[in-house]
N, C-alpha and C. Protein backbone atom coordinates (compact mmCIF):
# COMPACT_ATOMS: atom_id res chain seq x y z
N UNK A 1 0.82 -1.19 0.00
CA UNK A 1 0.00 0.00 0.00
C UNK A 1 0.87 1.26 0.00
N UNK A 2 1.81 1.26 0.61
CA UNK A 2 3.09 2.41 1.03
C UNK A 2 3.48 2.63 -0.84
N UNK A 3 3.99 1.78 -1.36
CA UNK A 3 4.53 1.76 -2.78
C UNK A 3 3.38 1.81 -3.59
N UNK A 4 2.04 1.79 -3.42
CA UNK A 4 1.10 2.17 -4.18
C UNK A 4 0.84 4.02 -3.89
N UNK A 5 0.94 4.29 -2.78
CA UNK A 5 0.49 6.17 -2.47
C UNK A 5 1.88 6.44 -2.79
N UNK A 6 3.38 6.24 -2.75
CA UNK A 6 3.96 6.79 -3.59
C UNK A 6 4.51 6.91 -4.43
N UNK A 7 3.90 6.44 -5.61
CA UNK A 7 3.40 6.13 -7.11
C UNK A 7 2.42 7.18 -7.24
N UNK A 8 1.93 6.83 -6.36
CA UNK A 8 0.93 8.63 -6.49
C UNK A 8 1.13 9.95 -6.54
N UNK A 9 1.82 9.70 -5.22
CA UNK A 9 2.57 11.06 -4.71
C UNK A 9 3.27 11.32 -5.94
N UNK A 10 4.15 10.38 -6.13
CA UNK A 10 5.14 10.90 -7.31
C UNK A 10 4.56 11.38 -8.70
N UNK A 11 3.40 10.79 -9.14
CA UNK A 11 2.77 10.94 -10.28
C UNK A 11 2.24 12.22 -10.77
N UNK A 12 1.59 12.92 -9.00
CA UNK A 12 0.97 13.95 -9.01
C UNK A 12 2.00 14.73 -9.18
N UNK A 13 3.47 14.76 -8.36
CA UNK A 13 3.83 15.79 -8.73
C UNK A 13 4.90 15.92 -9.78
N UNK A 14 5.12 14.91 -10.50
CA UNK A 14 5.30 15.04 -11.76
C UNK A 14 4.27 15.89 -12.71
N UNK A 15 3.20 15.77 -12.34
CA UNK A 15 1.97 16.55 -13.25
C UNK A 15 1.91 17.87 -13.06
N UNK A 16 2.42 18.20 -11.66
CA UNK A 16 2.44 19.24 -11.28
C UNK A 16 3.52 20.21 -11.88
N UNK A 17 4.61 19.50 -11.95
CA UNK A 17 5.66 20.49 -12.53
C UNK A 17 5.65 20.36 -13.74
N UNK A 18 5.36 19.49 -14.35
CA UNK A 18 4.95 19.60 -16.26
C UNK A 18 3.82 21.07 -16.03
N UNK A 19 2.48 20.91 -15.36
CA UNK A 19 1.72 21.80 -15.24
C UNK A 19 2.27 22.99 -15.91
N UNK A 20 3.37 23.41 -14.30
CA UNK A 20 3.74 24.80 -14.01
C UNK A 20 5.45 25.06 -15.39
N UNK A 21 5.80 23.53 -15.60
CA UNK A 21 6.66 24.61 -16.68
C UNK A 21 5.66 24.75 -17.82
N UNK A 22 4.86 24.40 -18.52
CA UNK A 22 4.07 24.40 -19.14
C UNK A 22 3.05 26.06 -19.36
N UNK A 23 2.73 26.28 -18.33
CA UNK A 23 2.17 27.84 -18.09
C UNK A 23 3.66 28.79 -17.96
N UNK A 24 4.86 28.73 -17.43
CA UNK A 24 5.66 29.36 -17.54
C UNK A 24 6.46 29.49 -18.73
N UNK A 25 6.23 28.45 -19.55
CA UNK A 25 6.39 28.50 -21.09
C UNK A 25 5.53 29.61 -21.60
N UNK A 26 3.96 29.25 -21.39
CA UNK A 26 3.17 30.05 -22.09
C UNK A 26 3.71 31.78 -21.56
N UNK A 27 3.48 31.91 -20.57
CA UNK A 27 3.86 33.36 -19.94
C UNK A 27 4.88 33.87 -21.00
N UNK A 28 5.81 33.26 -20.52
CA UNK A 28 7.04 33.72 -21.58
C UNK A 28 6.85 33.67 -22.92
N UNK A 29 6.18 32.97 -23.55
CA UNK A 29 5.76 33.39 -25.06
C UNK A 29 4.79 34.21 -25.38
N UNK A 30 3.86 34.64 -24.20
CA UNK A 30 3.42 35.72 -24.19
C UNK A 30 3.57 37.44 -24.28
N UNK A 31 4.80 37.27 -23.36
CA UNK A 31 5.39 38.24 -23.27
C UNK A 31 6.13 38.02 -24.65
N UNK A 32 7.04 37.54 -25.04
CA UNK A 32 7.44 37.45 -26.42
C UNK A 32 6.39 37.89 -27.49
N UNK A 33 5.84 37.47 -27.74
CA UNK A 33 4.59 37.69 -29.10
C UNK A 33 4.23 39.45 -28.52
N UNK A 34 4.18 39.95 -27.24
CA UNK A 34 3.44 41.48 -26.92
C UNK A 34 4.51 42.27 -26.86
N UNK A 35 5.65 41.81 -27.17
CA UNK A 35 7.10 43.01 -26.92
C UNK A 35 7.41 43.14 -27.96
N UNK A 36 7.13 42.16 -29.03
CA UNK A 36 7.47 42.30 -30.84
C UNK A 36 6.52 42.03 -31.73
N UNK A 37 6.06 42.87 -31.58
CA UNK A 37 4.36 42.66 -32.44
C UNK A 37 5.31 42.98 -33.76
N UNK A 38 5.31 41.91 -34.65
CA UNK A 38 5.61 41.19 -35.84
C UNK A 38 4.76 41.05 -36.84
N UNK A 39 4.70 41.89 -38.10
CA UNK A 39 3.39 41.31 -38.97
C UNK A 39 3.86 40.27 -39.35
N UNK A 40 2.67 39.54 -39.65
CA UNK A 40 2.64 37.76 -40.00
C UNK A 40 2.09 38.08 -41.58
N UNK A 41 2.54 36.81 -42.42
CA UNK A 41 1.77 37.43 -43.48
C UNK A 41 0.17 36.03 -43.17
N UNK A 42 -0.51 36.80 -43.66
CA UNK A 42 -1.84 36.22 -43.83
C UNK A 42 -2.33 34.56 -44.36
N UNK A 43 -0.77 34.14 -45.17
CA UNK A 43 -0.70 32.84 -45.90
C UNK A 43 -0.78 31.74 -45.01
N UNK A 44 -0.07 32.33 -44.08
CA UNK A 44 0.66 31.39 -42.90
C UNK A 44 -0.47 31.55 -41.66
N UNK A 45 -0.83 32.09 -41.97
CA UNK A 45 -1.54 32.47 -40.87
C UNK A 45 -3.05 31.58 -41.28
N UNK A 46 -3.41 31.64 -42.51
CA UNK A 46 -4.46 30.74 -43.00
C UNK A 46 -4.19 29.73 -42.32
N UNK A 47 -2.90 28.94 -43.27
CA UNK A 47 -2.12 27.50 -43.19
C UNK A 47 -2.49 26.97 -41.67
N UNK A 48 -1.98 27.70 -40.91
CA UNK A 48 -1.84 27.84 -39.70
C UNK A 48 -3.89 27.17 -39.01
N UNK A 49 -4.40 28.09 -39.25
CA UNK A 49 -5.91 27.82 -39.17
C UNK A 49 -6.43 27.25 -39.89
N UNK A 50 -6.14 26.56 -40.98
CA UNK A 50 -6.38 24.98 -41.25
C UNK A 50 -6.09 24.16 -40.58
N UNK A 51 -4.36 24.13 -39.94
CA UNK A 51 -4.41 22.79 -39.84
C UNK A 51 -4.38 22.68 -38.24
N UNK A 52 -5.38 23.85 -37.36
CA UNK A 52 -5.69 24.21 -36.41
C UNK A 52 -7.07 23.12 -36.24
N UNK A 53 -7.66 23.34 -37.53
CA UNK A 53 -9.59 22.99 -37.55
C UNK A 53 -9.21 21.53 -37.87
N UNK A 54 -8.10 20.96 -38.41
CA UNK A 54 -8.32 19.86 -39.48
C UNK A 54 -7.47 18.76 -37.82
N UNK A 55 -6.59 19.41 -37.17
CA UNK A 55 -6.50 18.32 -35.95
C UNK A 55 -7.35 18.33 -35.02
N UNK A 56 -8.44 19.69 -34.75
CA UNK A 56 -9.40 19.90 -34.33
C UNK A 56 -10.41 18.34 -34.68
N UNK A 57 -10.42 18.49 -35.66
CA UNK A 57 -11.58 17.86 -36.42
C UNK A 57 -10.90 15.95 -36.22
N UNK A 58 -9.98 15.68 -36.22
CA UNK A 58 -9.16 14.52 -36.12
C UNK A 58 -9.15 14.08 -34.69
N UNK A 59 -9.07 15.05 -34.12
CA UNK A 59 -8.90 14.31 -32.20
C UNK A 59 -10.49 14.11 -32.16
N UNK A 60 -11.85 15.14 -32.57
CA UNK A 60 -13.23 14.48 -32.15
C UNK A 60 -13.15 13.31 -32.98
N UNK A 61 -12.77 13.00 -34.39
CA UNK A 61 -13.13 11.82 -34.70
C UNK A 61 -12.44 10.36 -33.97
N UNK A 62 -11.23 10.68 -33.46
CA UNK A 62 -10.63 9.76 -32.99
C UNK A 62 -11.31 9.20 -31.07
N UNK A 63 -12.24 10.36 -30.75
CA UNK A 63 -13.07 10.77 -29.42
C UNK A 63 -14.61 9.76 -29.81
N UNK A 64 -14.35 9.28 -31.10
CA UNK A 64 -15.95 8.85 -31.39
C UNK A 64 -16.79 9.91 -31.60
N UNK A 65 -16.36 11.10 -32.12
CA UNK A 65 -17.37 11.91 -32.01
C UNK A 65 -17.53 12.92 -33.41
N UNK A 66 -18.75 13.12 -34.31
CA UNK A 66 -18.66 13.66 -35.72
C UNK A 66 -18.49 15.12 -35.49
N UNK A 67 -17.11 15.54 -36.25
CA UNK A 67 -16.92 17.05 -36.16
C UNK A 67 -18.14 17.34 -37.20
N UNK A 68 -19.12 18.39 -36.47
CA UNK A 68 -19.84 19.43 -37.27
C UNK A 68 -19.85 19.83 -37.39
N UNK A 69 -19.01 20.46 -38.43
CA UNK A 69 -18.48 21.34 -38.71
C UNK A 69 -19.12 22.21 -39.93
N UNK A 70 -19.96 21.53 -40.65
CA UNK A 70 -20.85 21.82 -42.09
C UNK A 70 -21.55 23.78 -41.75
N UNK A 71 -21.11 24.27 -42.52
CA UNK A 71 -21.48 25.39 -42.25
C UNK A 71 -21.45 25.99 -40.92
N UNK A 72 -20.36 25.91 -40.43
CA UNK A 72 -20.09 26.60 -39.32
C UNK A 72 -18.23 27.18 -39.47
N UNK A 73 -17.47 26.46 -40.34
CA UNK A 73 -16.40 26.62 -40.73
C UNK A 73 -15.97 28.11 -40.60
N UNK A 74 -16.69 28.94 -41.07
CA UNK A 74 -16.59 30.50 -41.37
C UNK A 74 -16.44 31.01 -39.62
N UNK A 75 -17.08 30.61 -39.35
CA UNK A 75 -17.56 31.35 -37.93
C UNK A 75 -16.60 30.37 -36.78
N UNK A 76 -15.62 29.44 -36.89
CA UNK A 76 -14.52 28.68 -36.37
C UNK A 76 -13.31 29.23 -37.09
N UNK A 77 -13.35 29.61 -38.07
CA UNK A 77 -11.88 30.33 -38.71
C UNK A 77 -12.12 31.44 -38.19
N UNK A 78 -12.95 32.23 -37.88
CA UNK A 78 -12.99 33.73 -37.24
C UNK A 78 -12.68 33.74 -35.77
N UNK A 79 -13.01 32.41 -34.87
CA UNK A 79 -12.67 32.66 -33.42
C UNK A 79 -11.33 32.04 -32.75
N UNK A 80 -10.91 30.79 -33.92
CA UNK A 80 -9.56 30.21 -33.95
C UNK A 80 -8.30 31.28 -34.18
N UNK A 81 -8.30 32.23 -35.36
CA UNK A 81 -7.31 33.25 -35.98
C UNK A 81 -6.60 33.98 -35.44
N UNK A 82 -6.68 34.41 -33.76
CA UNK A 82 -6.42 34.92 -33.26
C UNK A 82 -5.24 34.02 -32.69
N UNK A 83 -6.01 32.76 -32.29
CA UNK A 83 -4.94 31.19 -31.65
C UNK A 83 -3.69 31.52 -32.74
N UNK A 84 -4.30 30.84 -33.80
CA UNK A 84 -3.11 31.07 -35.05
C UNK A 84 -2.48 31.64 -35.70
N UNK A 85 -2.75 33.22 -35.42
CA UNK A 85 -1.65 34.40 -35.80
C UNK A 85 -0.79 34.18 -34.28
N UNK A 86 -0.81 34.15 -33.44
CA UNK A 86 -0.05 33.81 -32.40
C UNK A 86 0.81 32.56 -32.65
N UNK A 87 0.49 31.37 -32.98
CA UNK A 87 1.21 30.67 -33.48
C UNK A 87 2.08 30.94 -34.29
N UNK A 88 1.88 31.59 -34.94
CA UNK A 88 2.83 32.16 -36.41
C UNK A 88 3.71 33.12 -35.78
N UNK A 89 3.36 33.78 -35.10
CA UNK A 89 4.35 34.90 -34.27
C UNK A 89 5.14 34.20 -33.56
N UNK A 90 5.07 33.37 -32.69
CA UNK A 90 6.19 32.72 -32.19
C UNK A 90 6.75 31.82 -32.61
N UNK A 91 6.73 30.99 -33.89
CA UNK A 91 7.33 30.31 -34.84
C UNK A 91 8.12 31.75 -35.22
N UNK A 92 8.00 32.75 -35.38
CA UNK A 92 8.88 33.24 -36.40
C UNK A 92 9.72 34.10 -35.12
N UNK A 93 9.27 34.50 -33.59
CA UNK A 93 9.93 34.65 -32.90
C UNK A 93 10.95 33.78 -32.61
N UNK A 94 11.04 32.23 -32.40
CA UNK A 94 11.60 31.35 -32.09
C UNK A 94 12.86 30.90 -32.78
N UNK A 95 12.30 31.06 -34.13
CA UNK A 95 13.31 31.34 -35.14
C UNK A 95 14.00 32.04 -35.45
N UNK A 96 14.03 33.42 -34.91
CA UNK A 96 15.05 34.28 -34.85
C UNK A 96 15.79 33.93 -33.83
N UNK A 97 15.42 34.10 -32.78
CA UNK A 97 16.27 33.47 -31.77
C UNK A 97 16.62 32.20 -31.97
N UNK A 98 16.56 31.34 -33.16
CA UNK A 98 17.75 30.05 -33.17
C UNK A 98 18.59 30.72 -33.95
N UNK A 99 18.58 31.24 -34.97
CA UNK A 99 19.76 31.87 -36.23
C UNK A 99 20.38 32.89 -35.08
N UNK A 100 19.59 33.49 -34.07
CA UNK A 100 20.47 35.00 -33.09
C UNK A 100 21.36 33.99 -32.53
N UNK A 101 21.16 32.92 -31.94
CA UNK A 101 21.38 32.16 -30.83
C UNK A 101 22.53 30.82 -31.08
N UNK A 102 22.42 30.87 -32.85
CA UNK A 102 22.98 29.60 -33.39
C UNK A 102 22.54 28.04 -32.83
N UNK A 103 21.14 28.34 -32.55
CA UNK A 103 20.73 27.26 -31.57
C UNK A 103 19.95 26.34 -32.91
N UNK A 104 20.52 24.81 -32.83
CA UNK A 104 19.68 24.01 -34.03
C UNK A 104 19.85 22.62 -33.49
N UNK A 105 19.26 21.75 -33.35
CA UNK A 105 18.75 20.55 -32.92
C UNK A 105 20.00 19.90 -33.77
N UNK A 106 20.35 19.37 -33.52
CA UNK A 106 22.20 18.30 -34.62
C UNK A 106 21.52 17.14 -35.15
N UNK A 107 21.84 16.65 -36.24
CA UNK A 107 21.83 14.99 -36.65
C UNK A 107 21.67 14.18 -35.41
N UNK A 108 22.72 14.47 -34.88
CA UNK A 108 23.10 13.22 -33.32
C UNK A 108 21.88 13.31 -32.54
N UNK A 109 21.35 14.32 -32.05
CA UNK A 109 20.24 14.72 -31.34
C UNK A 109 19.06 13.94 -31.95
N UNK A 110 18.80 14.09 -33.13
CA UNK A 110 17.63 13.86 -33.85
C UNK A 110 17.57 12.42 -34.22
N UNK A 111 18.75 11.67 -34.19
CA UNK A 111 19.08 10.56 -34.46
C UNK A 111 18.91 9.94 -32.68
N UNK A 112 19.00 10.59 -31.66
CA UNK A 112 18.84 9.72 -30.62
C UNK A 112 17.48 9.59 -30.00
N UNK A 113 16.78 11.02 -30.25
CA UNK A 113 15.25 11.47 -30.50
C UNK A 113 14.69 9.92 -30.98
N UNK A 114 15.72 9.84 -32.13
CA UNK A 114 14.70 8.43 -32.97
C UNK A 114 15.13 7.47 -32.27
N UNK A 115 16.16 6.85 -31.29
CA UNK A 115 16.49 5.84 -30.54
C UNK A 115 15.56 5.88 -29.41
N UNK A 116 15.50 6.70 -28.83
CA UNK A 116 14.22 7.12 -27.75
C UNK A 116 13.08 6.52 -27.94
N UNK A 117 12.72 7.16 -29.03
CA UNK A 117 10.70 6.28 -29.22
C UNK A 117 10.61 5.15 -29.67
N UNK A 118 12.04 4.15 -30.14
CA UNK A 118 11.99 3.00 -30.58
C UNK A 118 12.22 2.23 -29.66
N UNK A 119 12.61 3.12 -28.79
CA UNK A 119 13.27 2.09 -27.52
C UNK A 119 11.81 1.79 -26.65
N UNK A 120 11.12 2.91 -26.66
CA UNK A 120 9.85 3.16 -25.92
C UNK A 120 8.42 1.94 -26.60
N UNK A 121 8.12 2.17 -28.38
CA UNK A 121 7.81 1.39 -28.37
C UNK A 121 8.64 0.13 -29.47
N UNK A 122 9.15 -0.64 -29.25
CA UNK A 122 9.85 -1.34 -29.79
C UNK A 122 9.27 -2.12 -30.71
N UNK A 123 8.22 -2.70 -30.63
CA UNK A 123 7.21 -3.38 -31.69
C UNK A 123 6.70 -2.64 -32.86
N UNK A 124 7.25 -1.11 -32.88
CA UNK A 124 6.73 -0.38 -33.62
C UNK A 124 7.74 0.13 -34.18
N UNK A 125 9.06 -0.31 -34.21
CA UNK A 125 10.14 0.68 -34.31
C UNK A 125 10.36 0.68 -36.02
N UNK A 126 9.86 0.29 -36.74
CA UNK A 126 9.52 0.36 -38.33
C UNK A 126 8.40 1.46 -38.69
N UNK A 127 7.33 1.86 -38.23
CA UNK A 127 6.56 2.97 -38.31
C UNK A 127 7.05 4.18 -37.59
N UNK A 128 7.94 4.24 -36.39
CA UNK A 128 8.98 5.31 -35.73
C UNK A 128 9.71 5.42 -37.05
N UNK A 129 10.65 4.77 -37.71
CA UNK A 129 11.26 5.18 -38.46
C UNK A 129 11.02 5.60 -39.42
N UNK A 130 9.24 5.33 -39.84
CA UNK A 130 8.78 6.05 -41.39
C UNK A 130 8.36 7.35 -41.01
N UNK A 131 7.97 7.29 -39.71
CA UNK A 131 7.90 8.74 -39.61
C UNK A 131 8.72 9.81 -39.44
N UNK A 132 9.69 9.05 -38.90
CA UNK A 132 11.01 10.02 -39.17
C UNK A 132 11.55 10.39 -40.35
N UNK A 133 11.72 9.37 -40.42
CA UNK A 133 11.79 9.57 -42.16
C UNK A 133 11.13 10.50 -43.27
N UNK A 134 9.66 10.62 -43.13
CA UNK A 134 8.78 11.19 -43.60
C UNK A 134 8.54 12.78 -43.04
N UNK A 135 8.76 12.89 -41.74
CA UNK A 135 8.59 14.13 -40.95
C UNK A 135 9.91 14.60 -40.21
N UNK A 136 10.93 14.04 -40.70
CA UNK A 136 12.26 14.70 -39.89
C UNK A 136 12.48 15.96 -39.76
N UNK A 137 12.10 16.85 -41.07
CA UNK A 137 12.48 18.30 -40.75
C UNK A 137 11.03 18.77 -39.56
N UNK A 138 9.82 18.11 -39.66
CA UNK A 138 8.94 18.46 -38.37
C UNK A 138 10.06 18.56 -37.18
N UNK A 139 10.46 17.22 -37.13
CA UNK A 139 11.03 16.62 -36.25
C UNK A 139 12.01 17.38 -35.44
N UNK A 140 12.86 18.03 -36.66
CA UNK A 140 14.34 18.51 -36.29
C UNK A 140 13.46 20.09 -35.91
N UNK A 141 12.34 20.72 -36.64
CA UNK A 141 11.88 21.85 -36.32
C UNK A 141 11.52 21.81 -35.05
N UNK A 142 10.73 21.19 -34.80
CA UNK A 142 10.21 20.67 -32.82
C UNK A 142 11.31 20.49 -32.25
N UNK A 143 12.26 19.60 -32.45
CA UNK A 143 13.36 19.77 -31.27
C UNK A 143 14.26 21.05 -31.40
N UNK A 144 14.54 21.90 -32.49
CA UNK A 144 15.09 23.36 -31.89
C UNK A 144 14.22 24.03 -31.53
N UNK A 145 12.76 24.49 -31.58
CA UNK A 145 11.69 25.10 -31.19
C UNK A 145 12.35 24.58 -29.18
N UNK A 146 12.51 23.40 -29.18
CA UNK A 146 12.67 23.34 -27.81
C UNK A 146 13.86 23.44 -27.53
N UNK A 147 14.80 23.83 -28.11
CA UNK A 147 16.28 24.11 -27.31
C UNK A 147 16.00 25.78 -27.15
N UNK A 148 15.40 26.28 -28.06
CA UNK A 148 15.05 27.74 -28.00
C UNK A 148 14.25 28.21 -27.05
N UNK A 149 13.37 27.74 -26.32
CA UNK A 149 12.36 27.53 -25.21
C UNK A 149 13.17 27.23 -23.95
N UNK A 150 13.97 26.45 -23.93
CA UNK A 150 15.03 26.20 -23.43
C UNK A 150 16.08 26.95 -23.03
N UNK A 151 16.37 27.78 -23.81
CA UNK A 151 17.71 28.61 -23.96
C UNK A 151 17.02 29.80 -23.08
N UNK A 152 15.68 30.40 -23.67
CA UNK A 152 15.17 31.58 -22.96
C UNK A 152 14.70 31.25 -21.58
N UNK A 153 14.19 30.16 -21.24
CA UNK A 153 14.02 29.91 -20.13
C UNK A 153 15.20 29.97 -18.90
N UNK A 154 16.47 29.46 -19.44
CA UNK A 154 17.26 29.26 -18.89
C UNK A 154 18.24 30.87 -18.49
N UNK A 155 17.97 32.04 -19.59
CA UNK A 155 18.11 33.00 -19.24
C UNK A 155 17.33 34.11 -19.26
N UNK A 156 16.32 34.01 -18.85
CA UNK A 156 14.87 34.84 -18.90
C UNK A 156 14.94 35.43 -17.33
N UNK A 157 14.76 36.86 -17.30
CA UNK A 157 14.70 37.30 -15.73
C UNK A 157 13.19 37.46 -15.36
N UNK A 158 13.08 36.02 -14.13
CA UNK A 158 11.69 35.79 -14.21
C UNK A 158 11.32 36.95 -12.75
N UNK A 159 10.17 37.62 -12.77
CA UNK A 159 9.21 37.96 -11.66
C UNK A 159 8.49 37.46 -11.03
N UNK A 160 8.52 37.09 -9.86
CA UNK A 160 7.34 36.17 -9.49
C UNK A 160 6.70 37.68 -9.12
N UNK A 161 4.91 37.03 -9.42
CA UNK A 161 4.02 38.26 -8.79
C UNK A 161 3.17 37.57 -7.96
N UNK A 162 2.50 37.77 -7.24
CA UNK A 162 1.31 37.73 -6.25
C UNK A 162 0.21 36.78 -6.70
């Protein structure tokens, strides 16, 4: 019973600090996106709110549940756009700060990335590799997106407030 509550204990507060870096991420990209208001161009910003509605639309179907989306599309691209010009702003914030920063995810990195999830699921380690394969520059884009997240975090002068 002792090794069952702390499995718990531990679980919770594992959740807990994913939680809180998780909102202290957001904070900080907040403040990022409101200190460099950046025009976005509009292309990306579409792109962006497609494929906002279209994983939208993929997690209810995968929930058992029919996105209804039929004539309502117009009026979900108008309240999403705001989500996704923000997205676009800190993709292109983030990215300056890897070229400012010389910060880029390496072969080796991305190559152990792929030892990681094969190791994790091993019965699958032939579909890990098509997707790597298939989505590496995702791949290699997500892991400097997080050395860059990383980097500012690590020298960001934080405030705690009240």
């Amino acid at each position: 019973m002792e090794e069952f509550k702390t499995r718990i204990r531990e679980s919770l507060n594992a959740s807990l600090e994913k939680a809180q870096k998780v909102e202290l991420e957001t904070q900080m990209m907040d403040h990022l996106v409101k200190e460099n208001e950046i025009p976005v161009p509009d292309s990306l910003v579409e792109m962006q709110l497609s494929s906002l509605l279209e994983r939208a639309k993929d997690m209810m179907l995968r929930q058992g549940m029919k996105p209804d989306t039929d004539g309502k599309e117009a009026g979900l691209r108008e309240k999403y756009r705001p989500q996704a010009e923000r997205q676009v702003r800190v993709s292109y914030i983030l990215s300056g700060i890897a070229k400012q920063e010389n910060l880029a995810a390496t072969d080796a990195e991305v190559g152990l990335e792929l030892e990681k999830y094969k190791a994790k699921n091993p019965e699958r380690a032939k579909d890990v590799e098509a997707y790597f394969a298939e989505h590496g520059d995702h791949v290699r884009a997500q892991m400097t997106d997080e050395k860059v997240v990383k980097f500012i975090t690590e020298n960001a002068k934080i405030k705690e407030t009240a």
